[in-house]
C-alpha atoms as a PDB file:
ATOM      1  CA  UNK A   1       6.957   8.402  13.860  1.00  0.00           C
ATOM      2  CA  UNK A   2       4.866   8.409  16.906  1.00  0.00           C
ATOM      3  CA  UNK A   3       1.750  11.174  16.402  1.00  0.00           C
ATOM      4  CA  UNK A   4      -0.425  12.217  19.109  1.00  0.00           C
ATOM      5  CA  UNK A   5      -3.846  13.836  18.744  1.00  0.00           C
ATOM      6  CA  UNK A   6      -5.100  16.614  20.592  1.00  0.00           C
ATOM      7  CA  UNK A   7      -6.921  14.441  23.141  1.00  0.00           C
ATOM      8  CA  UNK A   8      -4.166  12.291  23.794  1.00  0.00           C
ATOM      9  CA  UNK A   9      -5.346   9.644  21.522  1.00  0.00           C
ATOM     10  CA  UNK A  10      -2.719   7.640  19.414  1.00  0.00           C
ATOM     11  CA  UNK A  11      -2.532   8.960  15.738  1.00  0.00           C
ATOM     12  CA  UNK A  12      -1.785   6.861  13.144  1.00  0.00           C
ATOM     13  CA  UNK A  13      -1.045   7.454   9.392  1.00  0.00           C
ATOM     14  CA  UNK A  14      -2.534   5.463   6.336  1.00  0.00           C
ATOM     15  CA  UNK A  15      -1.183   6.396   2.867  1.00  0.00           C
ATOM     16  CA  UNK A  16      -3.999   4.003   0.766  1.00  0.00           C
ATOM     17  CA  UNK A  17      -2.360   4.245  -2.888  1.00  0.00           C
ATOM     18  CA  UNK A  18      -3.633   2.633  -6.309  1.00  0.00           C
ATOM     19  CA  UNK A  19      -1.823   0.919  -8.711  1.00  0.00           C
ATOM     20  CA  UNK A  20       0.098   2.238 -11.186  1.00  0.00           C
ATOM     21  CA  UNK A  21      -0.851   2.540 -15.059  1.00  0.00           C
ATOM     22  CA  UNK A  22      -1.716  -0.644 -16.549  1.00  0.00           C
ATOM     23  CA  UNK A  23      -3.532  -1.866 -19.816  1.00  0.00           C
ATOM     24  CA  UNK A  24      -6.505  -4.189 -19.895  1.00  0.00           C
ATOM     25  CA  UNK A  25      -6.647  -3.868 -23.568  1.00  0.00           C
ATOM     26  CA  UNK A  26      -4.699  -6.370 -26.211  1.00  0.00           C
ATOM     27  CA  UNK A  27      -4.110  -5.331 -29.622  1.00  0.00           C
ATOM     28  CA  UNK A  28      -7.074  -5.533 -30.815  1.00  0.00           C
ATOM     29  CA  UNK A  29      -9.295  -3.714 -28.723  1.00  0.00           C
ATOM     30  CA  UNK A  30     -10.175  -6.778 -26.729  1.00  0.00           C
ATOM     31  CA  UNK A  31     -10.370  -6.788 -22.871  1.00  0.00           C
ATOM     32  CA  UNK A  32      -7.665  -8.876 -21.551  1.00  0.00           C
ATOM     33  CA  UNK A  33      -8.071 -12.827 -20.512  1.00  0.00           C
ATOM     34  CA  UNK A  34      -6.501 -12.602 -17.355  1.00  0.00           C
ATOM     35  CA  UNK A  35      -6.594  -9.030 -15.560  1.00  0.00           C
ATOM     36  CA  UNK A  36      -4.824 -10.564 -12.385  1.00  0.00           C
ATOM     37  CA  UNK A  37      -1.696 -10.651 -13.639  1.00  0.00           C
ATOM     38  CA  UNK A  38      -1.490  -7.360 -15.905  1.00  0.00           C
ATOM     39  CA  UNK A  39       2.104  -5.864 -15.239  1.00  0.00           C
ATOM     40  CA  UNK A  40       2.651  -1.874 -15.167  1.00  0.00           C
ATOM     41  CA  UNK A  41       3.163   0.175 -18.322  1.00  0.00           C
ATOM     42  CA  UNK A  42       6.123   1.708 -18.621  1.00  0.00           C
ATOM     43  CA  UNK A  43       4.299   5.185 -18.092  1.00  0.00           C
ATOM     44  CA  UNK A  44       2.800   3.263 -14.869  1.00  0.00           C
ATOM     45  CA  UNK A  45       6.247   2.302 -13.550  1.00  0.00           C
ATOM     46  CA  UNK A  46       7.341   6.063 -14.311  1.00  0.00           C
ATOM     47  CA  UNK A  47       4.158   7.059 -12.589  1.00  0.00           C
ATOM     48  CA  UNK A  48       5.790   5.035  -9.213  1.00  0.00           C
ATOM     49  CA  UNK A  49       8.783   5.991  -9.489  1.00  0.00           C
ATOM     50  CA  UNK A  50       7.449   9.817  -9.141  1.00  0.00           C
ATOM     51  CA  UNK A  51       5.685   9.318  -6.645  1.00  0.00           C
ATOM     52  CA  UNK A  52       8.586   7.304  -4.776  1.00  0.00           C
ATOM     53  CA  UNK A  53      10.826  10.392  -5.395  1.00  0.00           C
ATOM     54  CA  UNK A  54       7.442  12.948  -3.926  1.00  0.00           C
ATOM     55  CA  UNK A  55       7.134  11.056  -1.167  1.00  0.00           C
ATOM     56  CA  UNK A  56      10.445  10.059   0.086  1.00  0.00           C
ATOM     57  CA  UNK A  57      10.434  11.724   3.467  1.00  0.00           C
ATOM     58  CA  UNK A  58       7.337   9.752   4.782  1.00  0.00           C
ATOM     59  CA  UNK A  59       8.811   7.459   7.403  1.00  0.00           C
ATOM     60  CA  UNK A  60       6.792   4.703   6.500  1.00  0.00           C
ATOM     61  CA  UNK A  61       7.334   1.792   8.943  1.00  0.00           C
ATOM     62  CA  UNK A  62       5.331  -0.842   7.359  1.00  0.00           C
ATOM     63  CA  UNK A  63       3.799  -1.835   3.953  1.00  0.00           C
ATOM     64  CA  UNK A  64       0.745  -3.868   2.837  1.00  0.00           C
ATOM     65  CA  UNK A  65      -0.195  -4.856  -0.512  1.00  0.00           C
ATOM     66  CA  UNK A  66      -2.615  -6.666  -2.789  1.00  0.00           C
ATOM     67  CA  UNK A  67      -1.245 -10.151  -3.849  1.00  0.00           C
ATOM     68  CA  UNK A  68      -1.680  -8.826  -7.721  1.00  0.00           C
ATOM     69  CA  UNK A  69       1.313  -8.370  -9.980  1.00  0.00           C
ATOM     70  CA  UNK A  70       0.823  -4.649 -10.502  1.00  0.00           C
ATOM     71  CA  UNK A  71       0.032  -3.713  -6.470  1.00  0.00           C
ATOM     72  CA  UNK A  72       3.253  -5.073  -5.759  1.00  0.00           C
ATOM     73  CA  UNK A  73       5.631  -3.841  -9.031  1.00  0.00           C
ATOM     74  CA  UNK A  74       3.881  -0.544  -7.660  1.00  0.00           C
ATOM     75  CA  UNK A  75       4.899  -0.684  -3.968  1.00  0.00           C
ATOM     76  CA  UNK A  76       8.471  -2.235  -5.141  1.00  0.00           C
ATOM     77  CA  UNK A  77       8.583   1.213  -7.576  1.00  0.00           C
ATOM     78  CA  UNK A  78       7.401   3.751  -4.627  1.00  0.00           C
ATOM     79  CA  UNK A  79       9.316   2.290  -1.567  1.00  0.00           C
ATOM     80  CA  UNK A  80      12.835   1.710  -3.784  1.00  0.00           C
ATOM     81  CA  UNK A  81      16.080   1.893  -1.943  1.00  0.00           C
ATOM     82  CA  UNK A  82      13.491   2.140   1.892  1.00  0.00           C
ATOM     83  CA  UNK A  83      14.613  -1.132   4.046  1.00  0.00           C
ATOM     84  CA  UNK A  84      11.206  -2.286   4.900  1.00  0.00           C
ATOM     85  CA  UNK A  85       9.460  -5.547   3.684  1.00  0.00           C
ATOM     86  CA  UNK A  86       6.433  -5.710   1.582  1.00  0.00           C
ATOM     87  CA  UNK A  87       3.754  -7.771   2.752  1.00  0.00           C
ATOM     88  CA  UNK A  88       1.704  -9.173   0.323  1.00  0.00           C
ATOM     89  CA  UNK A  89      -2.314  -9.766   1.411  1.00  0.00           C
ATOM     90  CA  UNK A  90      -5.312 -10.860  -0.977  1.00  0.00           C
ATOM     91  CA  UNK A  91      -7.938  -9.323   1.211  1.00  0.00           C
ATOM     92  CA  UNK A  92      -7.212  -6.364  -0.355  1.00  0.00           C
ATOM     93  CA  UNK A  93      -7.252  -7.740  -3.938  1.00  0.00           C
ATOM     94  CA  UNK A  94      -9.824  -5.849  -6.974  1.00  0.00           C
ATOM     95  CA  UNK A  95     -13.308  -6.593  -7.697  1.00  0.00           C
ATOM     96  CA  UNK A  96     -13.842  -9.574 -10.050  1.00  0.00           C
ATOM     97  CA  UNK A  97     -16.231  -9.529 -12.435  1.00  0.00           C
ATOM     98  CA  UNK A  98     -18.146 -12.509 -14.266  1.00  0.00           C
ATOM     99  CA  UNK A  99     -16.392 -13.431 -17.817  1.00  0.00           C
ATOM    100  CA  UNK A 100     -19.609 -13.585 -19.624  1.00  0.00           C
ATOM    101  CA  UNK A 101     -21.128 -10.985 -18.223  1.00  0.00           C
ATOM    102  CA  UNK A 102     -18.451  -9.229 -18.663  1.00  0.00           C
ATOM    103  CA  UNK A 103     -17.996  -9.968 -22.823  1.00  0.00           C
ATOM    104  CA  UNK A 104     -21.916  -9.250 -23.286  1.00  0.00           C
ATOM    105  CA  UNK A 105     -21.601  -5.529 -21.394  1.00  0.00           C
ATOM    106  CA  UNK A 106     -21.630  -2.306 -23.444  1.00  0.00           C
ATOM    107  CA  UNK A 107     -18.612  -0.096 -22.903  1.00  0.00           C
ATOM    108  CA  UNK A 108     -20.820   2.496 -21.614  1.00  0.00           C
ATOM    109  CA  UNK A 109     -21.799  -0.368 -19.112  1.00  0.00           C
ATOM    110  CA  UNK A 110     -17.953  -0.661 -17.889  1.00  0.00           C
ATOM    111  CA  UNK A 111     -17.390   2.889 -18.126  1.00  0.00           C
ATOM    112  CA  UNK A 112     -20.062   3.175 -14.990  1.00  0.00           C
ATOM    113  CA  UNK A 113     -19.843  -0.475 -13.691  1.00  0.00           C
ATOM    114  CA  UNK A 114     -19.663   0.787 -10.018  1.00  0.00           C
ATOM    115  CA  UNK A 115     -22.410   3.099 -10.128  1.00  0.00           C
ATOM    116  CA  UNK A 116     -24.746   0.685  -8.859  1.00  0.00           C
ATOM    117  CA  UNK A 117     -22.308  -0.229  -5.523  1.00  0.00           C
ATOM    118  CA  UNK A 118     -24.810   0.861  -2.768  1.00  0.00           C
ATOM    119  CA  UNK A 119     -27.758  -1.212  -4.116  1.00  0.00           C
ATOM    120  CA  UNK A 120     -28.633  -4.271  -2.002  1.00  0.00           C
ATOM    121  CA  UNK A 121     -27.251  -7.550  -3.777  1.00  0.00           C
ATOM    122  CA  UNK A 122     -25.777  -5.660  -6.740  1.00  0.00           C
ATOM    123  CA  UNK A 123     -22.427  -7.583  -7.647  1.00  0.00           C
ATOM    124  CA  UNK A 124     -19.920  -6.307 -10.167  1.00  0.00           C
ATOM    125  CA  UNK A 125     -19.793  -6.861 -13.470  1.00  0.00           C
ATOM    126  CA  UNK A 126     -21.883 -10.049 -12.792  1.00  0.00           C
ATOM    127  CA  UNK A 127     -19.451 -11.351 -10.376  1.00  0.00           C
ATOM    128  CA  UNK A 128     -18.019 -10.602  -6.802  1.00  0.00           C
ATOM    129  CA  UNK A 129     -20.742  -9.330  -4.108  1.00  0.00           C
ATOM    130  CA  UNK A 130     -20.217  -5.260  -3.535  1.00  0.00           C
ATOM    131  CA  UNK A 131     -21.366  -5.854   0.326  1.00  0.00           C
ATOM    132  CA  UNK A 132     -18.935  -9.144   0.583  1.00  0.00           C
ATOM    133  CA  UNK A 133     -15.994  -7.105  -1.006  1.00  0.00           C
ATOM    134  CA  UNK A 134     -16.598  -4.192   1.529  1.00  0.00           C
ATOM    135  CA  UNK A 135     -17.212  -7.000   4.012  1.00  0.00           C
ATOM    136  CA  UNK A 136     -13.431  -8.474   3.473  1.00  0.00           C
ATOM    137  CA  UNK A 137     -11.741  -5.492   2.811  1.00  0.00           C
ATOM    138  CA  UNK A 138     -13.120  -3.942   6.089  1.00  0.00           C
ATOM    139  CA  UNK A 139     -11.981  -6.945   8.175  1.00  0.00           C
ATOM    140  CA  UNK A 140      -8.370  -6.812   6.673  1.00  0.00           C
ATOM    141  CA  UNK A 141      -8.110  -3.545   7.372  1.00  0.00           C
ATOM    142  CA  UNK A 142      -9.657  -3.480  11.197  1.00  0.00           C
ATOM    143  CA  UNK A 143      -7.038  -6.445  11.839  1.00  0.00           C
ATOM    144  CA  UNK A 144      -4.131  -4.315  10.510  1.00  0.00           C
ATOM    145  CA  UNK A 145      -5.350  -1.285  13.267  1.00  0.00           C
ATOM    146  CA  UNK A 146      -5.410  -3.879  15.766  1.00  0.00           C
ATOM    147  CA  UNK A 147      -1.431  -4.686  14.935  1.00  0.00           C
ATOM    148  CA  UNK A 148      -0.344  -1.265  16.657  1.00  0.00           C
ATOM    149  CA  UNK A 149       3.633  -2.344  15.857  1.00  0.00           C
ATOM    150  CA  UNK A 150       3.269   0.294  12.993  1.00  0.00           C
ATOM    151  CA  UNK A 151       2.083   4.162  12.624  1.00  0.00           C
ATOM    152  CA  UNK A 152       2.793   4.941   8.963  1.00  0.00           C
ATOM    153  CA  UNK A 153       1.621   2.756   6.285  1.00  0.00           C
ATOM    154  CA  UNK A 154       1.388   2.490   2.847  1.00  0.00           C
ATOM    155  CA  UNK A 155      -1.074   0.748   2.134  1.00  0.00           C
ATOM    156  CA  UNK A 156      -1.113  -0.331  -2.424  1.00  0.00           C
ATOM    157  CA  UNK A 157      -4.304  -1.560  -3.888  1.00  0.00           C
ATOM    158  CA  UNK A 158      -6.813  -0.733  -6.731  1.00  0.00           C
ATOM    159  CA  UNK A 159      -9.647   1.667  -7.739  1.00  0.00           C
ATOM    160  CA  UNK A 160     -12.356  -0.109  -6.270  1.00  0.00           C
ATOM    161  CA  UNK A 161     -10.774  -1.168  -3.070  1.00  0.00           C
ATOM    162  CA  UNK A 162      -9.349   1.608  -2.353  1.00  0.00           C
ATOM    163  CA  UNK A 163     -13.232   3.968  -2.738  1.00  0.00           C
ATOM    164  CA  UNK A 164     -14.104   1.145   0.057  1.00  0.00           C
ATOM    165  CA  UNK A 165     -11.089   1.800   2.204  1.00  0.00           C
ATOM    166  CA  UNK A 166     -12.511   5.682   1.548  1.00  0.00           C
ATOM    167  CA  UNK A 167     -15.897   5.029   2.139  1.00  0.00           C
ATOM    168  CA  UNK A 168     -14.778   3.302   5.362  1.00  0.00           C
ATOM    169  CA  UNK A 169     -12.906   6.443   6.711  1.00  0.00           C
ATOM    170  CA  UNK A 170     -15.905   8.723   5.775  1.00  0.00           C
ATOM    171  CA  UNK A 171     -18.476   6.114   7.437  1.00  0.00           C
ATOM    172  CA  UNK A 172     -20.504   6.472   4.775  1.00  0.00           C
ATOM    173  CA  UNK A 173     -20.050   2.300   3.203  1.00  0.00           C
ATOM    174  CA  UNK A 174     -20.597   1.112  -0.221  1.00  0.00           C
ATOM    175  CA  UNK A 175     -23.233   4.943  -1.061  1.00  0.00           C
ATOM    176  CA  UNK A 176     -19.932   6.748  -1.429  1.00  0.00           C
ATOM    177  CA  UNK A 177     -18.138   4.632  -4.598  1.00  0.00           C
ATOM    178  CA  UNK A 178     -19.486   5.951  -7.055  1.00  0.00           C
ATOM    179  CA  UNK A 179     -18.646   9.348  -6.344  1.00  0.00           C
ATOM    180  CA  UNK A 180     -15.125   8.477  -5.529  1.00  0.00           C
ATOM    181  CA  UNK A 181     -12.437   8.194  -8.284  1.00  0.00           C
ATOM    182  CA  UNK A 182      -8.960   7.025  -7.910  1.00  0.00           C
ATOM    183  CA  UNK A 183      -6.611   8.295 -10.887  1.00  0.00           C
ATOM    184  CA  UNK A 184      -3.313   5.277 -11.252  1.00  0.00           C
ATOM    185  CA  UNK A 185      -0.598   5.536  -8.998  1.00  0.00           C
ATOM    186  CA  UNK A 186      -2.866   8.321  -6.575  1.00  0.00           C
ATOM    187  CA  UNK A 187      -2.468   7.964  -3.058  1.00  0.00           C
ATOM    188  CA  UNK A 188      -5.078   9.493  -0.171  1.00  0.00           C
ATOM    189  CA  UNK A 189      -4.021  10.086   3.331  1.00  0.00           C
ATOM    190  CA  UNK A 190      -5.877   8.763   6.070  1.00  0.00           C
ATOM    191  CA  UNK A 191      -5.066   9.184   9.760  1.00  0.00           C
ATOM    192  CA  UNK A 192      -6.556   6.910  12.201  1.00  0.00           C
ATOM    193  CA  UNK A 193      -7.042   7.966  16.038  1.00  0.00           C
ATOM    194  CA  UNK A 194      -6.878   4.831  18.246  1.00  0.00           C
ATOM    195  CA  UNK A 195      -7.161   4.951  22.279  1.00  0.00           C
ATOM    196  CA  UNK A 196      -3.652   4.798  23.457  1.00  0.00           C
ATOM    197  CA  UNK A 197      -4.742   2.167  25.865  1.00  0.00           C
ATOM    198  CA  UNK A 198      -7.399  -0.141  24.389  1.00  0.00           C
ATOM    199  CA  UNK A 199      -6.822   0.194  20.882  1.00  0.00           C
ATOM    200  CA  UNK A 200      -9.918   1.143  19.931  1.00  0.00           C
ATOM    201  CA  UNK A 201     -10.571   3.726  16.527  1.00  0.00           C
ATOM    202  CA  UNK A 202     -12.082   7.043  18.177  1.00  0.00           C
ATOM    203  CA  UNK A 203     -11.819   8.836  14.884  1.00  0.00           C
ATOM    204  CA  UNK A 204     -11.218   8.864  10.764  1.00  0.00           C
ATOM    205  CA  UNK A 205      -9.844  12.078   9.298  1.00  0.00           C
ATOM    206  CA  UNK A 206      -9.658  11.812   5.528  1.00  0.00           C
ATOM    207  CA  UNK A 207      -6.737  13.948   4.925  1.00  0.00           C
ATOM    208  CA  UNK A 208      -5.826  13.831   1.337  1.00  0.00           C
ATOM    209  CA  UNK A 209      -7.924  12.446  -1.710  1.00  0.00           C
ATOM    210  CA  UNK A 210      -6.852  11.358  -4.977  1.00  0.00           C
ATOM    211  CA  UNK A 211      -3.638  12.833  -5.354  1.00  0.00           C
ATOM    212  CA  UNK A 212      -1.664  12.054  -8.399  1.00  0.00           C
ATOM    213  CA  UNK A 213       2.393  13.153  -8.094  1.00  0.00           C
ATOM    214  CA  UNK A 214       2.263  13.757 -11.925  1.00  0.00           C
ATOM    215  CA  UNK A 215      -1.414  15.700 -12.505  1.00  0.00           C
ATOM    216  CA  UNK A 216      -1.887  17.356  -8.881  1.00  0.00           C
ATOM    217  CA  UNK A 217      -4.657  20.010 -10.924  1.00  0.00           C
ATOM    218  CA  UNK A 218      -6.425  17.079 -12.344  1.00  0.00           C
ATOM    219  CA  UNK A 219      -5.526  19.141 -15.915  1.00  0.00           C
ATOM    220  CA  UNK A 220      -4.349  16.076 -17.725  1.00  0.00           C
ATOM    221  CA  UNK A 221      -6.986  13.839 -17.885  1.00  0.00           C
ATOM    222  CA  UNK A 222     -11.009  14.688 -17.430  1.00  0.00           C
ATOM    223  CA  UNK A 223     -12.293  11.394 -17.857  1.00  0.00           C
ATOM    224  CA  UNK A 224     -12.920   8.695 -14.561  1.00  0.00           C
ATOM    225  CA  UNK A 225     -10.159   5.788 -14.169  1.00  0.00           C
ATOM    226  CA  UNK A 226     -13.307   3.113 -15.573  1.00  0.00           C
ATOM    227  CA  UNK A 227     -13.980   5.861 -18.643  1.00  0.00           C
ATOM    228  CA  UNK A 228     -10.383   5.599 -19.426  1.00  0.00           C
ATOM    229  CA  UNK A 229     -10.609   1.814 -19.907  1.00  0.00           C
ATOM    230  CA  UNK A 230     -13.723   1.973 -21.891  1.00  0.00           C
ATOM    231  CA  UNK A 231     -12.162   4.902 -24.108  1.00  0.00           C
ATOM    232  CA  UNK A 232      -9.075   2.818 -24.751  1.00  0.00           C
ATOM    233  CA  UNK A 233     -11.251  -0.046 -25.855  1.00  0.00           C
ATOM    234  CA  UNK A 234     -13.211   2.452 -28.350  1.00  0.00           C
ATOM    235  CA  UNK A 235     -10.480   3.305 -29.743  1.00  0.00           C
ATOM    236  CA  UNK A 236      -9.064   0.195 -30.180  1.00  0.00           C
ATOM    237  CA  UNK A 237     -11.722  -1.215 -31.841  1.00  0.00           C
ATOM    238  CA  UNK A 238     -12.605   2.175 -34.139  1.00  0.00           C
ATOM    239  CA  UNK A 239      -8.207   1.815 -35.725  1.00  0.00           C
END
């Protein structure tokens, strides 16, 4: 669907979605060995499948997601029965933290683990660089505006790639992430003005934020996407 803005400049349509419900939480209250490969809940393949059926007028003409297991059970859910291919690219892939690190941390320490984001050096969880992350995630996505064979895309990732995709659009970096939350299976709309001629991005207009098919008044959950892990954990560990 070809857009044009005002000024004649080319406008082009991001929908930036995160994952759908997952757990990171065994049996026993423990966080989970591997969180790479976690698969969707059955409440976080219902939560795609809403949002599939919401948004199944959007003539999305390309999709891009991260290379884990639940960014691409996610996009599979949401784009059902649409004849377009779903490209799979670890650039866009969540923050890793540090085992240890992340075994000796309080919960009230993973409840807030990105609150530190915009600090110079500050690495997650004891592992992957916040400035590197925003670093590769920025690249991946300037290459993908420089492919101009698309102009709506859905675009699936996670929580914390997805406030740097944000942060991106507002120009505002790594200071706005820990103001940003991104409830499962949300998506944002970003539109993207490039020059019709040379390509190049004249303007970012964040049009939607952290809109969830299945809770649009934010009524059914107060607590942030990391609090919800740490809560689940509580409990866990309190049965």
């Amino acid at each position: 669907m070809l857009r044009t803005a005002f000024d004649g400049s080319r406008r082009r349509r991001i929908y930036l979605f995160r994952h759908g419900d997952v757990s990171y939480v065994d049996d026993y209250g423990n966080r989970v060995a591997d969180s790479t490969i976690v698969p969707l809940t059955p409440w976080g393949r219902e939560q795609a499948t809403m949002t599939g059926k919401a948004l199944a007028n959007i003539p999305f003409d390309r999709a891009v997601v991260s290379s884990f297991p639940r960014s691409v059970e996610t996009a599979a859910l949401i784009l059902a029965g649409r004849d377009i291919e779903i490209e799979q690219d670890p650039a866009f892939v969540e923050f890793q933290g540090d085992s240890n690190a992340r075994n000796d941390m309080s919960l009230h320490e993973l409840a807030y683990s990105f609150k530190d984001a915009a600090v110079p050096g500050a690495r997650y969880v004891g592992g992957d660089s916040f400035e590197e992350v925003n670093a590769r995630v920025v690249t991946a996505l300037e290459r993908l505006l420089a492919e101009d064979h698309w102009d709506t895309l859905a675009l699936v990732a996670h929580g914390g790639i997805n406030r740097l995709v944000i942060g991106w659009a507002f120009d505002t970096g790594l200071a706005t992430v820990p103001m940003i939350d991104q409830n499962t299976c949300c998506f944002n709309v970003i539109d993207v003005d490039t020059h019709p001629e040379t390509g190049t991005v004249i303007r970012k207009l964040v049009r939607s934020l952290n809109t969830a098919v299945y809770d649009i008044p934010k009524e059914g959950n107060h607590l942030l996407s990391l609090e919800q892990i740490a809560m689940r954990m509580k409990k866990k560990v309190s049965a």
